[in-house]
Protein backbone atom coordinates (compact mmCIF):
# COMPACT_ATOMS: atom_id res chain seq x y z
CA UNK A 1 -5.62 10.78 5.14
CA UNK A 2 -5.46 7.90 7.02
CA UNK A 3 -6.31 8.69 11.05
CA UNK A 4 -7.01 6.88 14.17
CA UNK A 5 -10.86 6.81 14.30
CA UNK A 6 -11.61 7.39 18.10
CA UNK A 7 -8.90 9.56 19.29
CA UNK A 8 -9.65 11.69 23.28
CA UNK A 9 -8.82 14.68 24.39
CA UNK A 10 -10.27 14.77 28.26
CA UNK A 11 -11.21 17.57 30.05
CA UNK A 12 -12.49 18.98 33.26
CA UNK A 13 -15.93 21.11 32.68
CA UNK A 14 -15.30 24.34 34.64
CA UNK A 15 -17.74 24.74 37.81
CA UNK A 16 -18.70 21.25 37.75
CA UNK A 17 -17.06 19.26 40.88
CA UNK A 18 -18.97 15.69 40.30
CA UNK A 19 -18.36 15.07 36.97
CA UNK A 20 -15.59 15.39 34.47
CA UNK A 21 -15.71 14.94 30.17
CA UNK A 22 -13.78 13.42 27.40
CA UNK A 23 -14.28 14.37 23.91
CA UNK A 24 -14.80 11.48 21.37
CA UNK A 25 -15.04 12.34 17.68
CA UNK A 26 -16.81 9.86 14.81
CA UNK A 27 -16.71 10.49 11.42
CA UNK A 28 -20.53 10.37 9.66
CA UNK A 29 -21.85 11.12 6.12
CA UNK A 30 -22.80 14.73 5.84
CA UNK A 31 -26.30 13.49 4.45
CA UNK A 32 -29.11 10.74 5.92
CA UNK A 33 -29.13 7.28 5.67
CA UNK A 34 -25.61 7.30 7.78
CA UNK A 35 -25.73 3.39 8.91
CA UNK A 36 -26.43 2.87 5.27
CA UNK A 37 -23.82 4.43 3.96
CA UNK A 38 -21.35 3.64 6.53
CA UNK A 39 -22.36 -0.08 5.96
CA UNK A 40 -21.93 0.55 2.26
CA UNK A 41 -18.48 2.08 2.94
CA UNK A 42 -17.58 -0.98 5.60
CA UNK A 43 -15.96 -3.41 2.81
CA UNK A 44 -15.95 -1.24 -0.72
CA UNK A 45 -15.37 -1.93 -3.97
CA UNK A 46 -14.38 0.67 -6.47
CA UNK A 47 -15.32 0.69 -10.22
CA UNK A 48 -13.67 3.42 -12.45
CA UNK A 49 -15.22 3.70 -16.06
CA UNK A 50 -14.13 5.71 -18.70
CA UNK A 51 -15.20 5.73 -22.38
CA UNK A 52 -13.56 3.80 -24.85
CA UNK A 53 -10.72 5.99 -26.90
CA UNK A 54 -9.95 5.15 -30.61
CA UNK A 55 -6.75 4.13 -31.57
CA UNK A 56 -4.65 7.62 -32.54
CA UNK A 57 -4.80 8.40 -36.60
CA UNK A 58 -1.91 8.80 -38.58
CA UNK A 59 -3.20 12.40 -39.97
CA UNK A 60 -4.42 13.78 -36.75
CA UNK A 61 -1.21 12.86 -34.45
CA UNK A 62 1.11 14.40 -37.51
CA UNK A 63 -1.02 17.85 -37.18
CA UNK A 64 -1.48 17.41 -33.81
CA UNK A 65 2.52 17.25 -33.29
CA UNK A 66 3.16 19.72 -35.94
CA UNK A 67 1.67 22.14 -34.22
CA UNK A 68 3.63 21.57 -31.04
CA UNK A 69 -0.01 20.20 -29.42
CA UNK A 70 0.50 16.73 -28.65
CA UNK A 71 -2.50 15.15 -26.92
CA UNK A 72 -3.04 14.83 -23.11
CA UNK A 73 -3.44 11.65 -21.33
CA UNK A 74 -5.67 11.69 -18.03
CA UNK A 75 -4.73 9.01 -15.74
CA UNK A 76 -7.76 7.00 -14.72
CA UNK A 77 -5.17 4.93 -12.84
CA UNK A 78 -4.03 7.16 -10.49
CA UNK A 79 -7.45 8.39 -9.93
CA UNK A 80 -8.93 5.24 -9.00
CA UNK A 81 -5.83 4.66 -6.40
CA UNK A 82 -6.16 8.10 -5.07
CA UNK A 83 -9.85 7.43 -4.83
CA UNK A 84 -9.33 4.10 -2.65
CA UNK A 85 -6.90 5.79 -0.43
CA UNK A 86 -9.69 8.36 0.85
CA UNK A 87 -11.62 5.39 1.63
CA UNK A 88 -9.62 3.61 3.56
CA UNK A 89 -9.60 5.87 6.20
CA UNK A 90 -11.52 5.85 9.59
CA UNK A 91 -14.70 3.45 9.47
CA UNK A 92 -13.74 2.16 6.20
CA UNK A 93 -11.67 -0.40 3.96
CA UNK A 94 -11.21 -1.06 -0.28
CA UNK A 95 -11.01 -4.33 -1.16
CA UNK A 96 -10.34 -3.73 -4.18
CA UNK A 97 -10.43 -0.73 -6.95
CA UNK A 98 -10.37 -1.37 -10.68
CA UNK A 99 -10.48 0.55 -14.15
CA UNK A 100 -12.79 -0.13 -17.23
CA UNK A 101 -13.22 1.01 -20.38
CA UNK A 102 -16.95 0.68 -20.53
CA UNK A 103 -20.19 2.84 -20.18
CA UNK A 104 -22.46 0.45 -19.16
CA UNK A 105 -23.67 -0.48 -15.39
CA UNK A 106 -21.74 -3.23 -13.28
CA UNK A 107 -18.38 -4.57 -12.95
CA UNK A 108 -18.29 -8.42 -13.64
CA UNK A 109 -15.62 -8.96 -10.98
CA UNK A 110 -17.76 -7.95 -7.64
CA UNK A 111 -18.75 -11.29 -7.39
CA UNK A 112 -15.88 -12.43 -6.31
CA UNK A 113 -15.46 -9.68 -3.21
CA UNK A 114 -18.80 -10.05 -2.01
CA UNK A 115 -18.58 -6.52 -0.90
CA UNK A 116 -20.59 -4.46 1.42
CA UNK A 117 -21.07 -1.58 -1.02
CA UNK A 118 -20.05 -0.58 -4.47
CA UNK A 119 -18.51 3.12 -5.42
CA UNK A 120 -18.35 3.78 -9.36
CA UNK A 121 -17.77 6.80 -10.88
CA UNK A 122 -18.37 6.71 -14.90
CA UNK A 123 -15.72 9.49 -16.10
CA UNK A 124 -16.67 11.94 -19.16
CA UNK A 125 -13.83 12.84 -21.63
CA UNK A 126 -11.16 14.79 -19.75
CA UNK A 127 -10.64 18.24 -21.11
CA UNK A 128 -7.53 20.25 -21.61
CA UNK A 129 -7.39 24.46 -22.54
CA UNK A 130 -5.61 27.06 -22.81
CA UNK A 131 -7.27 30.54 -23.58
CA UNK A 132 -5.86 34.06 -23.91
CA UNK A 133 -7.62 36.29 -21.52
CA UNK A 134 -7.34 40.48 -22.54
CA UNK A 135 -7.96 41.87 -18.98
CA UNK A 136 -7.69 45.93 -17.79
CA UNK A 137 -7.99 47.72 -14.85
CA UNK A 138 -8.62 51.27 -14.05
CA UNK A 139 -7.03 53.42 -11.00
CA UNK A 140 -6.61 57.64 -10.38
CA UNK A 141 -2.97 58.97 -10.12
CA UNK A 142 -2.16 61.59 -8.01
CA UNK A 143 -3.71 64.11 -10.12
CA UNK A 144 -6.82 62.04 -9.92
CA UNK A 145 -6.80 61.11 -13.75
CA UNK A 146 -8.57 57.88 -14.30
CA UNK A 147 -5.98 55.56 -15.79
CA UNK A 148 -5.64 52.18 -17.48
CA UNK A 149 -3.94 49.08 -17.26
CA UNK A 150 -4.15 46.16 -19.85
CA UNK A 151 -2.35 42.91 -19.30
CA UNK A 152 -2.80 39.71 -20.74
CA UNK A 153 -3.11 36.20 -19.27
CA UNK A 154 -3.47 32.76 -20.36
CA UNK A 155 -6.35 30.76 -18.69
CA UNK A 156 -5.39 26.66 -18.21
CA UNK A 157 -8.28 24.42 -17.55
CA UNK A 158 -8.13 20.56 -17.01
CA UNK A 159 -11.34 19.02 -15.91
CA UNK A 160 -13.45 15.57 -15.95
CA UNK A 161 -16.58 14.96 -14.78
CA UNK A 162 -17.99 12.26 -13.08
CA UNK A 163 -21.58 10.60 -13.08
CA UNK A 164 -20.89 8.95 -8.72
CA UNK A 165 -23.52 6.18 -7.53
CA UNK A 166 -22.84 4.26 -4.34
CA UNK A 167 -24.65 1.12 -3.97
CA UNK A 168 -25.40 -1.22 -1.42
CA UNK A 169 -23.52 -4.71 -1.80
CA UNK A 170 -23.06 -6.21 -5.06
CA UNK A 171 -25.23 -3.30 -6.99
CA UNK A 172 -27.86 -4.29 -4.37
CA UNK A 173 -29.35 -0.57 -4.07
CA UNK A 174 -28.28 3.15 -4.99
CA UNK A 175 -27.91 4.72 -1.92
CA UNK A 176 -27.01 8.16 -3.34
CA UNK A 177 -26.06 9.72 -6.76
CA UNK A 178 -24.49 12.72 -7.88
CA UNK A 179 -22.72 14.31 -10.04
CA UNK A 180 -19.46 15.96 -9.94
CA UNK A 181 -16.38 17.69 -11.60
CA UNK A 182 -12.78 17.44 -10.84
CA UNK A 183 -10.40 19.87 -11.91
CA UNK A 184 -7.41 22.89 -11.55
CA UNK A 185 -6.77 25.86 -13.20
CA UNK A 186 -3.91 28.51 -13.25
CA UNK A 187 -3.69 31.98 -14.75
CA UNK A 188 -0.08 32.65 -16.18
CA UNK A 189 1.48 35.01 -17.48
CA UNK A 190 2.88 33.07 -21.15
CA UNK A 191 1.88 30.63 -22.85
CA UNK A 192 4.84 28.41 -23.08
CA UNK A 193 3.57 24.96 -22.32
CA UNK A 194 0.64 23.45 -24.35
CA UNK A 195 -2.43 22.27 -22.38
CA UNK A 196 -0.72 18.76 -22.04
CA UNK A 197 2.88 19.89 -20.88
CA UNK A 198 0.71 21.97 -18.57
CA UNK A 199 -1.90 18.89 -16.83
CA UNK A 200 1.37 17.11 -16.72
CA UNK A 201 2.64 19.48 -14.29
CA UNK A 202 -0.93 19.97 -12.56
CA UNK A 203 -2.46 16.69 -12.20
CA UNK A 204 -2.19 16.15 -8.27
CA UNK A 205 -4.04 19.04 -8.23
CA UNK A 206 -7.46 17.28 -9.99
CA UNK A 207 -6.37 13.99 -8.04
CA UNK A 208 -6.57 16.21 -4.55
CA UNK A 209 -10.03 18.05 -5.49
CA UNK A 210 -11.42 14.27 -6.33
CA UNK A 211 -10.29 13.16 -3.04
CA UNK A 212 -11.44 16.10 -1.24
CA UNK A 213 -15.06 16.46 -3.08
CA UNK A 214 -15.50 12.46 -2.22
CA UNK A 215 -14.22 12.54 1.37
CA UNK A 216 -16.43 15.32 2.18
CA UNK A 217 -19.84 13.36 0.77
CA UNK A 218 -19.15 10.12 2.03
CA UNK A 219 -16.64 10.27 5.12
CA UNK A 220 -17.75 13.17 6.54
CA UNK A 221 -16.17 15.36 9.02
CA UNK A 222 -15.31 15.02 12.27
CA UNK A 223 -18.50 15.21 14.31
CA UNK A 224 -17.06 15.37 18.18
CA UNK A 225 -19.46 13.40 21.16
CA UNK A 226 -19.36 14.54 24.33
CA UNK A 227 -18.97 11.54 27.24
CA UNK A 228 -19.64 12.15 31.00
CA UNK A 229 -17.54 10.73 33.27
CA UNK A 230 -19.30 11.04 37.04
CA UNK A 231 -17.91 10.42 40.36
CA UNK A 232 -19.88 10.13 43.72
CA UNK A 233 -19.85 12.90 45.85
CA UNK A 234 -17.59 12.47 49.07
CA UNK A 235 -16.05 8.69 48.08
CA UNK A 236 -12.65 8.96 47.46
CA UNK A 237 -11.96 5.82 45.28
CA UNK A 238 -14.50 7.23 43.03
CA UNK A 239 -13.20 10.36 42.53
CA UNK A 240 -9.84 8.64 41.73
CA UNK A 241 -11.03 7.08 39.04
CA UNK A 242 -12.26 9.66 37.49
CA UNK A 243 -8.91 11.52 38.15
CA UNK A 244 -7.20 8.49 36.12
CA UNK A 245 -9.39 8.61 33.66
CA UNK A 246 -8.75 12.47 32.71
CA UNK A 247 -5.68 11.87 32.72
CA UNK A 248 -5.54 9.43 30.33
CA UNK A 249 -4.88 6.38 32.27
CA UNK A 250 -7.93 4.43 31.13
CA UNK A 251 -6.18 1.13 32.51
CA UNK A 252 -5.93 2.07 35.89
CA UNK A 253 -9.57 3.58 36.25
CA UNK A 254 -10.90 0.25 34.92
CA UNK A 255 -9.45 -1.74 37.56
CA UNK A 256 -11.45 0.29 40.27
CA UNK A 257 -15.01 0.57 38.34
CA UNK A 258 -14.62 -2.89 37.53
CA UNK A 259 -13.56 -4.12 41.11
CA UNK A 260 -16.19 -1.16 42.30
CA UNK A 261 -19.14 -2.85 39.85
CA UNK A 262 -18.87 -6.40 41.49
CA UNK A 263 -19.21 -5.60 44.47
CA UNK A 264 -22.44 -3.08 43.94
CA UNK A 265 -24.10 -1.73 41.17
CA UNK A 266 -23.27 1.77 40.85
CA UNK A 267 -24.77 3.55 37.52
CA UNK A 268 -21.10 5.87 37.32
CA UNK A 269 -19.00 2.62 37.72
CA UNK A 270 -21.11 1.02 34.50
CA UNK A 271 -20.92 4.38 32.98
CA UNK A 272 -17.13 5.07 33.25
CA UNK A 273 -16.64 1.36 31.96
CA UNK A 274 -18.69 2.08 28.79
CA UNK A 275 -16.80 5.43 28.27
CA UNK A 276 -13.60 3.47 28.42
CA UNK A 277 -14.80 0.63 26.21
CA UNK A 278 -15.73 3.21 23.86
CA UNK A 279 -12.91 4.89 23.63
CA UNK A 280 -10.67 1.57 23.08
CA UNK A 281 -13.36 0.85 20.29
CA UNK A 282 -14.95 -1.93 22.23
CA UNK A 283 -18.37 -1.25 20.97
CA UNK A 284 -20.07 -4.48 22.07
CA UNK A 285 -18.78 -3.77 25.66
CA UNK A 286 -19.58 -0.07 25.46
CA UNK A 287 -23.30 -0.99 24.74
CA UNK A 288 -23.45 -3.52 27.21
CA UNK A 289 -22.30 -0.86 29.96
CA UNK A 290 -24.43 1.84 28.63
CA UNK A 291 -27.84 0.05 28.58
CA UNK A 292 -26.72 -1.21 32.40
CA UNK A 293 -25.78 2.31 33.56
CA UNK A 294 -29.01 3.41 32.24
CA UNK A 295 -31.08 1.05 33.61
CA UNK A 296 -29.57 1.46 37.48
CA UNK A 297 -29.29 5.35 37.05
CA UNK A 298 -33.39 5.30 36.71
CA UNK A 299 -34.96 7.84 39.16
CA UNK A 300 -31.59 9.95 39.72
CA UNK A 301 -31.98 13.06 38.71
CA UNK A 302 -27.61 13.36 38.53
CA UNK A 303 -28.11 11.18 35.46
CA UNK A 304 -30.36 13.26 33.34
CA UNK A 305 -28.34 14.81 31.50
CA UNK A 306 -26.94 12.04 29.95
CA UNK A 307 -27.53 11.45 26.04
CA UNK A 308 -28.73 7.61 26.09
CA UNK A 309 -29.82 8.36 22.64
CA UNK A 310 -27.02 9.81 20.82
CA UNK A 311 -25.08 7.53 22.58
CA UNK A 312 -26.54 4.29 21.07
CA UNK A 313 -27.30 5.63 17.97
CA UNK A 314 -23.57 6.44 17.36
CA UNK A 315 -22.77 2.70 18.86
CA UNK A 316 -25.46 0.97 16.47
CA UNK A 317 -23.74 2.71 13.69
CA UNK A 318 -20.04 1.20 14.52
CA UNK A 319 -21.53 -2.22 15.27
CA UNK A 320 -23.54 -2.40 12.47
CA UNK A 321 -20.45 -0.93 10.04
CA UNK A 322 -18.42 -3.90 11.97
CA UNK A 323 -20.17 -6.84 10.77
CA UNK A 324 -21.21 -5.67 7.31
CA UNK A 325 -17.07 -6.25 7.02
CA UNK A 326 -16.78 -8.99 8.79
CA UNK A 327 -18.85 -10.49 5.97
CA UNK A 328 -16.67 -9.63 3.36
CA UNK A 329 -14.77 -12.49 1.70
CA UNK A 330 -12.32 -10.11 -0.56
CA UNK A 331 -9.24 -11.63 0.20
CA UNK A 332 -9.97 -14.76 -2.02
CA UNK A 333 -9.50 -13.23 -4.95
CA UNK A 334 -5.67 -12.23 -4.32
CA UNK A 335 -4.57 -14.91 -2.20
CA UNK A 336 -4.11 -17.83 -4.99
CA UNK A 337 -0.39 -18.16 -6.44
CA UNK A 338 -0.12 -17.31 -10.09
CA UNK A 339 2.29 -17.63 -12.72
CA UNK A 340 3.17 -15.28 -15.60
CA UNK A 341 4.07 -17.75 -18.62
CA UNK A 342 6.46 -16.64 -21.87
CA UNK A 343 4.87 -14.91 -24.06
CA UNK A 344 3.78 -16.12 -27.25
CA UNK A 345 5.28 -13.61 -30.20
CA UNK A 346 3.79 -12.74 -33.14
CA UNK A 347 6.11 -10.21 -33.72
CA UNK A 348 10.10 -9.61 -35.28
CA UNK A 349 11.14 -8.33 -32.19
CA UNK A 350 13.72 -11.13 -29.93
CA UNK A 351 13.33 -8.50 -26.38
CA UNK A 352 10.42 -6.72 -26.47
CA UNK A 353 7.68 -9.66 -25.18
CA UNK A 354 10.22 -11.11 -22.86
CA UNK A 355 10.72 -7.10 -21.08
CA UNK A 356 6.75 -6.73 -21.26
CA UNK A 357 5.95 -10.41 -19.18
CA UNK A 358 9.00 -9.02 -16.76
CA UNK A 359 7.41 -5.63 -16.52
CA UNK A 360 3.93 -7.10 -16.12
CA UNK A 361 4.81 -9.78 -13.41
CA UNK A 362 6.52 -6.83 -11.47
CA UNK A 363 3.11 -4.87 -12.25
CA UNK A 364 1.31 -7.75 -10.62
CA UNK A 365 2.83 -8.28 -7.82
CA UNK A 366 2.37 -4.42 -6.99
CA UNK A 367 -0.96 -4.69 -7.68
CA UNK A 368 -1.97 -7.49 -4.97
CA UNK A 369 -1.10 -10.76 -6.35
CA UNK A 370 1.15 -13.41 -5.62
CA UNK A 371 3.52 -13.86 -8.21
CA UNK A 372 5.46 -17.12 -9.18
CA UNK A 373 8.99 -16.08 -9.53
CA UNK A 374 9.90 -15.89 -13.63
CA UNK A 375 12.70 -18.25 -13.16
CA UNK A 376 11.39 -20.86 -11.12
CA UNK A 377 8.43 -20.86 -14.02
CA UNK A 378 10.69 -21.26 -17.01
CA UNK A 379 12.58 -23.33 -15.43
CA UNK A 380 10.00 -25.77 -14.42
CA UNK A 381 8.60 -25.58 -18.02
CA UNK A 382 12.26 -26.04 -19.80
CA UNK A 383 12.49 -29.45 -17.64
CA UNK A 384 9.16 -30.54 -19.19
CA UNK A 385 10.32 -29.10 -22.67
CA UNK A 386 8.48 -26.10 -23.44
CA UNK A 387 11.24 -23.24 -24.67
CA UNK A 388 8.57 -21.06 -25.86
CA UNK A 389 5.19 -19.65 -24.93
CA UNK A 390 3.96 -20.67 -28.51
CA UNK A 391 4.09 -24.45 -27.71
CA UNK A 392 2.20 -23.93 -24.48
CA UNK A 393 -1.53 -22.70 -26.11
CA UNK A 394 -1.66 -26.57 -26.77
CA UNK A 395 -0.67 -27.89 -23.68
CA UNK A 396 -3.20 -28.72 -20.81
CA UNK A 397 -3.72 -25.84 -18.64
CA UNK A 398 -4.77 -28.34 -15.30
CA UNK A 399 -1.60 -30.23 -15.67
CA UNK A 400 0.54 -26.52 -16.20
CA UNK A 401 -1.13 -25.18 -12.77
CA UNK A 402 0.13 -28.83 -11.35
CA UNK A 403 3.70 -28.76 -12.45
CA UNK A 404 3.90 -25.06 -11.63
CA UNK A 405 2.70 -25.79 -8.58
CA UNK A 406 -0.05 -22.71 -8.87
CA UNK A 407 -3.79 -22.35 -9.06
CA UNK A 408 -3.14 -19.23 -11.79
CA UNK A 409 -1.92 -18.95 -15.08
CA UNK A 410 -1.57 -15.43 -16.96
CA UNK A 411 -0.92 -15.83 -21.02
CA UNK A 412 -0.11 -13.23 -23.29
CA UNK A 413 0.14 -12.92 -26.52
CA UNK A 414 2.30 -9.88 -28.47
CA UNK A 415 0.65 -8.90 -32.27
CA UNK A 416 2.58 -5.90 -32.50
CA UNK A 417 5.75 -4.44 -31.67
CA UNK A 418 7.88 -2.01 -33.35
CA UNK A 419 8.68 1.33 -34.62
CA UNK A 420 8.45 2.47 -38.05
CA UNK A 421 10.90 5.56 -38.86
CA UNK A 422 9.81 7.46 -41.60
CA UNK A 423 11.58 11.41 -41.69
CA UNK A 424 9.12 13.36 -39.21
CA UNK A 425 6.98 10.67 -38.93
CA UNK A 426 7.95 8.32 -35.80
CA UNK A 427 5.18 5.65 -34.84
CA UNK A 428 5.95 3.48 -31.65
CA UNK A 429 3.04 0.48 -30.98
CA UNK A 430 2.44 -2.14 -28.75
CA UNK A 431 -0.39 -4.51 -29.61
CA UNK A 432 -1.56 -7.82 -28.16
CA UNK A 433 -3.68 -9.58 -25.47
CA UNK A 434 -3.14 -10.96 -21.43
CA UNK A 435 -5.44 -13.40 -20.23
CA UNK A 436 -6.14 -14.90 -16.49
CA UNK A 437 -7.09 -18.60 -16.47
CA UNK A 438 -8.41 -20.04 -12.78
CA UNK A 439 -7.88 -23.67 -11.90
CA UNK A 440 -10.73 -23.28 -10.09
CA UNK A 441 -12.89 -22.53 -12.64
CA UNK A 442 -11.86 -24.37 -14.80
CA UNK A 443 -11.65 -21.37 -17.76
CA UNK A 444 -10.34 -18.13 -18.43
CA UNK A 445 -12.29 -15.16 -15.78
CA UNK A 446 -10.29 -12.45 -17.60
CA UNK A 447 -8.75 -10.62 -20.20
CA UNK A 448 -7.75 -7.74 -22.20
CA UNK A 449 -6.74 -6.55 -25.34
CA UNK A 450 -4.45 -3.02 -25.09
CA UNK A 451 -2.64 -1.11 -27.62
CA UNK A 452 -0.44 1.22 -27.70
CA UNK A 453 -0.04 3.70 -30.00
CA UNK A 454 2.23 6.75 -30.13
CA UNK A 455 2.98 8.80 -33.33
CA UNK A 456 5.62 11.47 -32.68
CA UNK A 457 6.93 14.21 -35.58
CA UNK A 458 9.67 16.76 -35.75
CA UNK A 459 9.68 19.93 -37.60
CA UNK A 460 13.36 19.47 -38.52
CA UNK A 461 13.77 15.85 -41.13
CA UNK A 462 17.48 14.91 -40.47
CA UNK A 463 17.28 16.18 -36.49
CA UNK A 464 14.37 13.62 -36.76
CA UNK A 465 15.26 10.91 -38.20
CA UNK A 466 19.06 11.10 -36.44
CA UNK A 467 16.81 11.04 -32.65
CA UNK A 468 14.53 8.46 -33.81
CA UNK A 469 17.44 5.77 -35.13
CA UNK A 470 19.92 7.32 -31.70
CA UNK A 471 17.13 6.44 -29.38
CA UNK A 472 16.26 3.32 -30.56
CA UNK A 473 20.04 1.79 -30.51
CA UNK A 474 20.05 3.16 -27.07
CA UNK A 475 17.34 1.09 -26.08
CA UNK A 476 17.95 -2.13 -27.82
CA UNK A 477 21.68 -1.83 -26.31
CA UNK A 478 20.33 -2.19 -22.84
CA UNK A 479 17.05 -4.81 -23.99
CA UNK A 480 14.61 -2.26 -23.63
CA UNK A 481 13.14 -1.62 -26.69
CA UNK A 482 9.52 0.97 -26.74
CA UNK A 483 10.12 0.64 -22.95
CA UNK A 484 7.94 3.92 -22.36
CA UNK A 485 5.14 2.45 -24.41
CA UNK A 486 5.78 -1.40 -22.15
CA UNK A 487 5.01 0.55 -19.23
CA UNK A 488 1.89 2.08 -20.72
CA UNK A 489 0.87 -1.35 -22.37
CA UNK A 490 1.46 -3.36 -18.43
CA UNK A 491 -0.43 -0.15 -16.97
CA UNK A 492 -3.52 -0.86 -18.90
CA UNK A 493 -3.33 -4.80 -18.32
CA UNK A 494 -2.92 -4.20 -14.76
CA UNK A 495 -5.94 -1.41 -14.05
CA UNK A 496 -8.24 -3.45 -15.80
CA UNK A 497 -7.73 -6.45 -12.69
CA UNK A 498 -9.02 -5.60 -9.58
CA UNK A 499 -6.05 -3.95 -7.32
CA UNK A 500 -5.66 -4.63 -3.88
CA UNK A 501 -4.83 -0.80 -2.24
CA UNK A 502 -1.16 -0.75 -0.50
């Protein structure tokens, strides 16, 4: 989605021997209060809220996997990254996007951005269907008897809705709410996947009609301005540059307005500069040469036709979009070094909280921050005799950051990690906290406690129990035990920090 913002496609208006055009297209909110909202948009931060989801039962994921309908999982991840990818398009920039369960207002973290605007969408509980669908249709055969047709379909749905308010900076002002719903659905001819097989397959397709419902509000579409390029009648070096200019050789036709401007003041020498700064995306210049081309073109009636209005209007709104991000500061939050100490392990398992700090640090990195290489960390800690992330809750978190040489320390903490292997019954959970303390600060700024829970059945006891035990030598062969559910338990650590967009 990304695109150049001022692209030009120059032409010559037929029957029109003094003056030439160029086409330059901006992209403005389809509603009012565009320098607003483009301001807002300039430097954005993104807040993605969802409700908070109780842990899975014990009776309901048995039933639920009995009867083959295991429960979908909507990725509020993927939807705040897609989201700050359609914003970081033409006129705009993310410094950061970030995911929260919470149904409240405000996201404690924009103070450290010092954004331009905010853009949070608080999600509803996704929903999932299937429905069977008895359709028939009627039609005359050749011996004009009415006949009919009955066929059957199955109807999937997957949808969320969203409750949208931009603000202002820091939750300064709502600029505009609305409400919205994202979501796909295909008529097929079976019913062979459940609803959760079936969003698995499907769920670009709600990602895409987010991105397209919020583009079209708040970006806009391509709204193309007309620019007048005119040359004087009879001179030669004029006409030239004009010539150049069409053609796309902006360089060149500076040189002679410019060298043309000294000397006298010409209203289409001014006016072909501005055009060019414009196009370039010099909008300081460009205003500078308009408001000078306009004042020496007074009392010619060749210059009449041109749209001093527009024209500054759509420069006031670049300008103004360019220094509401030149104020923001977002970059502070990423750029100090952090390091990822052992976790501390409550648990029986030896690899499991040594794969989820890897898988975690990896996460981080990804995510925006700079990362402290894991073995330059434990080494540094094994020459000042810490072998394990229990002995370092007691030791002084200043004088870590100072041997580690980092302003950033993450800690985490493992309650739970194992399987339990019962017949049909397979439960797989992650427990445990990750927290961020800031040298700067002097005290933690952030933390989270995920779980992860999955409870998985089969229909058949011994086919059961001989995957569950085959699986799970498999993965403690290659010191990846529950890696699926690591990767979900890093995934929910690392959404809940701001992320910087790649």
């Amino acid at each position: 989605m990304k695109k150049s913002l001022v692209f030009v496609v120059p032409f010559l208006l037929a029957g029109c021997g003094n003056y030439s055009s160029v086409k330059i297209p901006y992209f403005l909110p389809a509603g009012g209060g565009i320098i607003e909202t483009r301001r807002a948009l300039s430097s954005l931060y993104i807040s993605l809220k969802y409700p908070p989801q109780p842990e899975e039962s014990f009776l309901g994921n048995i039933v639920g996997n009995l009867l083959n309908d295991p429960a979908a999982e909507f990725n509020n991840y993927a939807l705040a990254e897609k989201i700050a990818g359609v914003f970081s398009g033409p006129g705009g920039k993310v410094l950061a996007y970030r995911v929260s369960r919470s149904t409240g207002d405000g996201d404690p973290y924009v103070k450290y951005f010092n954004p331009s605007g905010v853009l949070e969408l608080k999600l509803s509980d996704p929903r999932f269907s299937v429905e069977k669908e008895d359709r028939s249709s009627e039609y005359y055969d050749k011996n004009r008897q009415r006949q009919t047709v009955k066929s059957t379909v199955w109807v999937y749905q997957a949808y969320v809705g969203a409750e949208i308010k931009l603000y202002s900076g820091s939750y300064v002002k709502a600029l505009d709410t609305a409400h919205e719903t994202f979501g796909c659905a295909e008529e097929r001819s079976d019913a062979e996947l459940s609803p959760a097989e079936w969003y698995a397959e499907n769920e670009d397709r709600i990602l895409n009609d987010a991105a397209v419902k919020l583009y079209a509000r708040y970006i806009g579409r391509e709204v193309l301005r007309s620019r007048v390029l005119f040359r004087k009648k009879g001179d030669k070096e004029s006409a030239k540059a004009s010539d150049l200019a069409r053609r796309g050789k902006w360089a060149g036709a500076e040189e002679i307005w410019s060298r043309r401007l000294s000397g006298k003041n010409d209203w289409r020498d001014a006016l072909g500069l501005a055009v060019s700064a414009e196009v370039r995306k010099d909008y300081s210049a460009a205003r500078d040469y308009y408001l000078r081309a306009r004042e020496a073109s007074a009392g010619d009636k060749e210059a009449l036709s041109t749209k001093w209005g527009e024209i500054l209007e759509d420069l006031e709104v670049m300008l103004d979009t360019g220094s509401a991000a030149a104020q923001a500061s977002g970059e502070d939050w990423f750029a100090p070094e952090a390091a990822v100490l052992p976790f501390t392990d409550e648990t029986t398992s030896i690899d499991g909280p040594p794969m989820l700090r890897a898988i975690i640090a990896d996460a981080l990195k990804t995510a925006g921050y700079r990362v402290q290489a894991l073995e330059d960390t434990d080494k540094i800690l094994l020459a000042r005799g810490f072998t394990q992330g229990g002995q370092l809750g007691a030791a002084d978190r200043a004088e870590l950051c100072k041997w580690l040489g980092v302003e950033r320390l993450f800690y985490g903490d493992i309650t739970d990690f194992g399987e339990i292997m019962a017949g049909v019954y397979n439960r797989r959970m992650i427990k445990g906290s990750v927290t961020l303390w800031d040298l700067k600060a002097g005290d933690f700024i952030w933390g989270i406690s995920p779980s992860v829970v999955r409870v998985s059945t089969s229909k058949s006891f011994f086919g059961g129990i001989f995957f569950q035990l085959a699986k799970g030598m498999a993965e403690r062969m290659k010191n990846k035990p529950l890696a699926y559910e690591g990767t979900v338990f890093a995934g929910k650590v690392i959404e809940a920090l701001p992320n910087k967009i790649r």
